[in-house]
C-alpha atoms as a PDB file:
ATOM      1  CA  UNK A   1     119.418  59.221 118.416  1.00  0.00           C
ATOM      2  CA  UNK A   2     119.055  62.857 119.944  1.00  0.00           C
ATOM      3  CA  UNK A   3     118.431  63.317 123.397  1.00  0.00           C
ATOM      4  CA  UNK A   4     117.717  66.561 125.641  1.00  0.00           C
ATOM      5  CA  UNK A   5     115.407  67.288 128.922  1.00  0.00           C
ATOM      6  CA  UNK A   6     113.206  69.611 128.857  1.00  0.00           C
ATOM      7  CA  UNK A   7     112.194  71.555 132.199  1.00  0.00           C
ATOM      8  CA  UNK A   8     108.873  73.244 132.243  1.00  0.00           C
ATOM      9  CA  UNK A   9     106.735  74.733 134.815  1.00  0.00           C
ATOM     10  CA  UNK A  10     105.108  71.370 136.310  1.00  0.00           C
ATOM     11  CA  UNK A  11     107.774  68.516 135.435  1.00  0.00           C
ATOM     12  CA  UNK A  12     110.976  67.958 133.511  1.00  0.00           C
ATOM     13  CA  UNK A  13     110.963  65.458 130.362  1.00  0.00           C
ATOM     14  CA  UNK A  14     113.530  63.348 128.169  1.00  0.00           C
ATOM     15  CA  UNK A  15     112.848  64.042 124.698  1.00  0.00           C
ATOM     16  CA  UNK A  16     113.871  61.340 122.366  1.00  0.00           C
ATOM     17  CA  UNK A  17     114.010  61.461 118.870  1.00  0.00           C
ATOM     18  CA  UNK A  18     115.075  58.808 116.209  1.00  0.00           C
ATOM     19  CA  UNK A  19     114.328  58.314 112.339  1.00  0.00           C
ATOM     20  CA  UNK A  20     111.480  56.452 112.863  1.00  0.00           C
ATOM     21  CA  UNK A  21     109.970  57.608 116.576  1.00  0.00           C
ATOM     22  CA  UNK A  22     110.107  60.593 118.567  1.00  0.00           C
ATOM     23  CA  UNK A  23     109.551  60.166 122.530  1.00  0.00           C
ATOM     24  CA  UNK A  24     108.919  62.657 125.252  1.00  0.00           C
ATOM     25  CA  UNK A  25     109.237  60.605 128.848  1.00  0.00           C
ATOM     26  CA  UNK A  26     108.499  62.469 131.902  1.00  0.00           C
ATOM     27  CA  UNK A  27     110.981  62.415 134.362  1.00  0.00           C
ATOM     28  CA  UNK A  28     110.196  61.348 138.486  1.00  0.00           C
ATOM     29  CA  UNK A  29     111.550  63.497 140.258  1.00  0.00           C
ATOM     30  CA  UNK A  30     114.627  63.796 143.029  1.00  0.00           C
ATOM     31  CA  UNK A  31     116.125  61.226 140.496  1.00  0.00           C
ATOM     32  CA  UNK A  32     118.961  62.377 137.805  1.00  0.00           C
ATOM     33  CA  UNK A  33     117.702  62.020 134.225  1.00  0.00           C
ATOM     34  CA  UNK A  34     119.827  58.829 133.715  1.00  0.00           C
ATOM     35  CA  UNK A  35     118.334  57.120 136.570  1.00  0.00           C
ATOM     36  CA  UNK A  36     114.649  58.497 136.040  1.00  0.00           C
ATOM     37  CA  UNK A  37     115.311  57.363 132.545  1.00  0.00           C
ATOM     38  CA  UNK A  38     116.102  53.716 133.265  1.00  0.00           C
ATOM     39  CA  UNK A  39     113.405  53.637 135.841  1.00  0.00           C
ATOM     40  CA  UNK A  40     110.822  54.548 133.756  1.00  0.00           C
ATOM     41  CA  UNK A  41     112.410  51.510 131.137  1.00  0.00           C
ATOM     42  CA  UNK A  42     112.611  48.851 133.596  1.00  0.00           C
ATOM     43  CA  UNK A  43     108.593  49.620 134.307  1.00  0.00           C
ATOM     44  CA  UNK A  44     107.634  49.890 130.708  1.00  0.00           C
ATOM     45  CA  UNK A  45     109.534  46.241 130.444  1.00  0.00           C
ATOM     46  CA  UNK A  46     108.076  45.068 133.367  1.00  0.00           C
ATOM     47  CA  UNK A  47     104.573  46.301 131.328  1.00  0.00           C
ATOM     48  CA  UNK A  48     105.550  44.714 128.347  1.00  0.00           C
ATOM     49  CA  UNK A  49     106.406  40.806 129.902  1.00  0.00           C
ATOM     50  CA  UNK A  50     102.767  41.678 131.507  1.00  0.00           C
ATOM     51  CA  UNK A  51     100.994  42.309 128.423  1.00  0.00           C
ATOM     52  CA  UNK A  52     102.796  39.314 126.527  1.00  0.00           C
ATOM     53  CA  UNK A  53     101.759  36.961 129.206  1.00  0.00           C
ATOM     54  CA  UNK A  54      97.954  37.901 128.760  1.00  0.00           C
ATOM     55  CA  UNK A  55      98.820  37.590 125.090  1.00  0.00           C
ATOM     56  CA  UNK A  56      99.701  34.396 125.484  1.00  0.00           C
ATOM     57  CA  UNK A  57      96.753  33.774 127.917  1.00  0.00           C
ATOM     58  CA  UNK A  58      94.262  34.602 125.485  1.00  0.00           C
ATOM     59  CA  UNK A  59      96.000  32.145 122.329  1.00  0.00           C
ATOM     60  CA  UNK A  60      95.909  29.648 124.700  1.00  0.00           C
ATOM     61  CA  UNK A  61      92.163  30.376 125.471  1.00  0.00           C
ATOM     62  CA  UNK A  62      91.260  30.899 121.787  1.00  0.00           C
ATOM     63  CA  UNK A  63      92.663  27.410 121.023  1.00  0.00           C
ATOM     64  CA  UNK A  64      91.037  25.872 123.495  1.00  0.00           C
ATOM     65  CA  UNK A  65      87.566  27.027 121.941  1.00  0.00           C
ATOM     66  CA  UNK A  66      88.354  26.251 118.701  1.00  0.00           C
ATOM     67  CA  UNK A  67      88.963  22.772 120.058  1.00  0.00           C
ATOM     68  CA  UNK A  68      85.989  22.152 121.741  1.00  0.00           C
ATOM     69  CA  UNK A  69      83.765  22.209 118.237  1.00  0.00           C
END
């Protein structure tokens, strides 16, 4: 994995790069990159248990129809 920030004229950015994905994450500022970095993570997380819970909402619901013929 490479890894540099990027400073432009309105915001500053981690760029991440891999093999298969490349990722440019602005970063909040008054935080170090590290920090911004893991911030932004633990939200996109928090996101992600979101999204799977409405996944699993909607099974549940799709079952339930099926069901009921």
């Amino acid at each position: 994995m490479k890894v540099r920030t990027f400073v432009g004229a309105e915001a500053a950015y981690a760029c991440i790069s891999t093999p298969t994905i490349s990722l440019d994450i602005r970063l909040e500022p008054g935080r170090s990159s590290a920090q911004a970095l893991r911030e932004w993570a633990a939200e996109q997380q928090e996101n992600s248990a979101r999204f799977a819970r409405k996944a699993a909402l909607a099974r549940q619901a799709a079952d339930i129809l099926e069901n009921e013929k």
